[in-house]
Structure formats: structure tokens, C-alpha cells
Protein backbone atom coordinates (compact mmCIF):
# COMPACT_ATOMS: atom_id res chain seq x y z
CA UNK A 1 11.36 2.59 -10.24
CA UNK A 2 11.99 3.95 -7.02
CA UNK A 3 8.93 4.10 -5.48
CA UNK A 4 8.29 0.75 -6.27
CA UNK A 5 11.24 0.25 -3.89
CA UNK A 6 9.60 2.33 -1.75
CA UNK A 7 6.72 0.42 -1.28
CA UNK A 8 8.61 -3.02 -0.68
CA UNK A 9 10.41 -1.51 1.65
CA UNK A 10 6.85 -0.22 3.52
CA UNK A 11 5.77 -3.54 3.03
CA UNK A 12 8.87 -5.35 4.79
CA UNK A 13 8.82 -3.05 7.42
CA UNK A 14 7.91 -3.96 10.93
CA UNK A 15 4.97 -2.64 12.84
CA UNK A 16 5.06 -3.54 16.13
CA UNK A 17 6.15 -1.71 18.48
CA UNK A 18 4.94 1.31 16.68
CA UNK A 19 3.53 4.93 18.62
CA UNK A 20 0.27 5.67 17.64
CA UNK A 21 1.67 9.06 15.95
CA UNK A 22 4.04 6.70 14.12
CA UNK A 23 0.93 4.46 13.05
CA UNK A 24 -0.71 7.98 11.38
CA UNK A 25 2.14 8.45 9.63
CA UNK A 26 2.42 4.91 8.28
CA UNK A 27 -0.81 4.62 7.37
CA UNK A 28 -0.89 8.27 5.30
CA UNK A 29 2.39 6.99 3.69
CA UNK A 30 0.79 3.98 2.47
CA UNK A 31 -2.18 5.72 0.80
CA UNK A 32 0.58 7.97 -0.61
CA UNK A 33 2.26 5.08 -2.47
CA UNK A 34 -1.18 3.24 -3.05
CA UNK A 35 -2.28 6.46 -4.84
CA UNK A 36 1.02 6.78 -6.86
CA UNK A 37 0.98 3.24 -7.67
CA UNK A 38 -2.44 3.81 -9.20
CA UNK A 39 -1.56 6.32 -11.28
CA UNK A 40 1.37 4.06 -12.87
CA UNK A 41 -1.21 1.47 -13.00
CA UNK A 42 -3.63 3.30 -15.21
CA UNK A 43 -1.07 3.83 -17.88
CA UNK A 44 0.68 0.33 -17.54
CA UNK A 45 -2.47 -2.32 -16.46
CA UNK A 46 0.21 -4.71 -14.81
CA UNK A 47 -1.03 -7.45 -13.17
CA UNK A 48 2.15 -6.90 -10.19
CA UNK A 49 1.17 -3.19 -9.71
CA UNK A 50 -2.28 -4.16 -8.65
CA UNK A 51 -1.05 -7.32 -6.54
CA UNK A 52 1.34 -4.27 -4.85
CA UNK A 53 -1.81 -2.22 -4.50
CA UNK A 54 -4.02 -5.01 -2.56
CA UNK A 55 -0.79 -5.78 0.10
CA UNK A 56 -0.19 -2.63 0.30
CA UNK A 57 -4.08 -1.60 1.24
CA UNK A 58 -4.30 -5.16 3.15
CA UNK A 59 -1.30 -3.24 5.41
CA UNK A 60 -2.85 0.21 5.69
CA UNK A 61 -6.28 -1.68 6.86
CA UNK A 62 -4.72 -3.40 9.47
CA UNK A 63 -2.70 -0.44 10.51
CA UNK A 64 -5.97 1.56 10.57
CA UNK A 65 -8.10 -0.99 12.59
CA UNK A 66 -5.15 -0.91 15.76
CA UNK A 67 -5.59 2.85 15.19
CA UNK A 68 -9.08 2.82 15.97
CA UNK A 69 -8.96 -0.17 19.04
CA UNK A 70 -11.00 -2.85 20.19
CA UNK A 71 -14.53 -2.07 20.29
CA UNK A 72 -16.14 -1.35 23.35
CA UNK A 73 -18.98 -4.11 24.02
């Protein structure tokens, strides 16, 4: 199962410290192994897969809001 050493690996990584073109790319990577994930899932309906998929969204969210910034008030 490689990419499910794939997406540990995303998942241990460290974000700070990050450029924002580097944030782009991390956050299209995870939806690429969220997406791929799913697809096992379908066939499979493992409880872990899913778990994976919420951490691995949880990530991508977080990612996504530092992308976007503070909001201007």
C-alpha cells in the first residue's frame, strides 16, 4: 500500500515554514491522496481509510485557511 505510506508521510510532515507556492502544492497533493483514498474506500468500507480521509482533509483545511489569510475587519 504505498500510497497509504504516502499519506502518513503527508500527514507527519511539517508545515511551517512553508512558501505560499509550497502551501498550493501541499494542499493539491492532499486532495490527490484524499481522492485516491476514496476510491480504495468504496471497494474496502474500512473504518482506518476513512479516519485517514478526515486527518487528512482536517490538514488540507488548515493549509487552505493560511492560504487565504486573516480576514480583513
Amino acid at each position: 500500500m504505498e500510497l497509504i505510506e504516502k499519506a502518513l508521510e503527508f500527514e507527519n510532515r511539517k508545515m511551517s515554514n512553508m512558501t505560499t507556492s509550497d502551501r498550493v502544492a501541499a494542499s493539491r497533493e492532499a486532495k490527490s491522496l484524499v481522492l485516491a483514498i476514496n476510491e480504495i474506500y468504496k471497494k474496502k468500507k474500512e473504518s482506518k481509510l476513512m479516519d485517514m480521509m478526515k486527518r487528512l482533509t482536517a490538514k488540507k483545511r488548515k493549509i487552505e485557511k493560511r492560504l487565504k489569510g486573516a480576514p480583513i475587519v
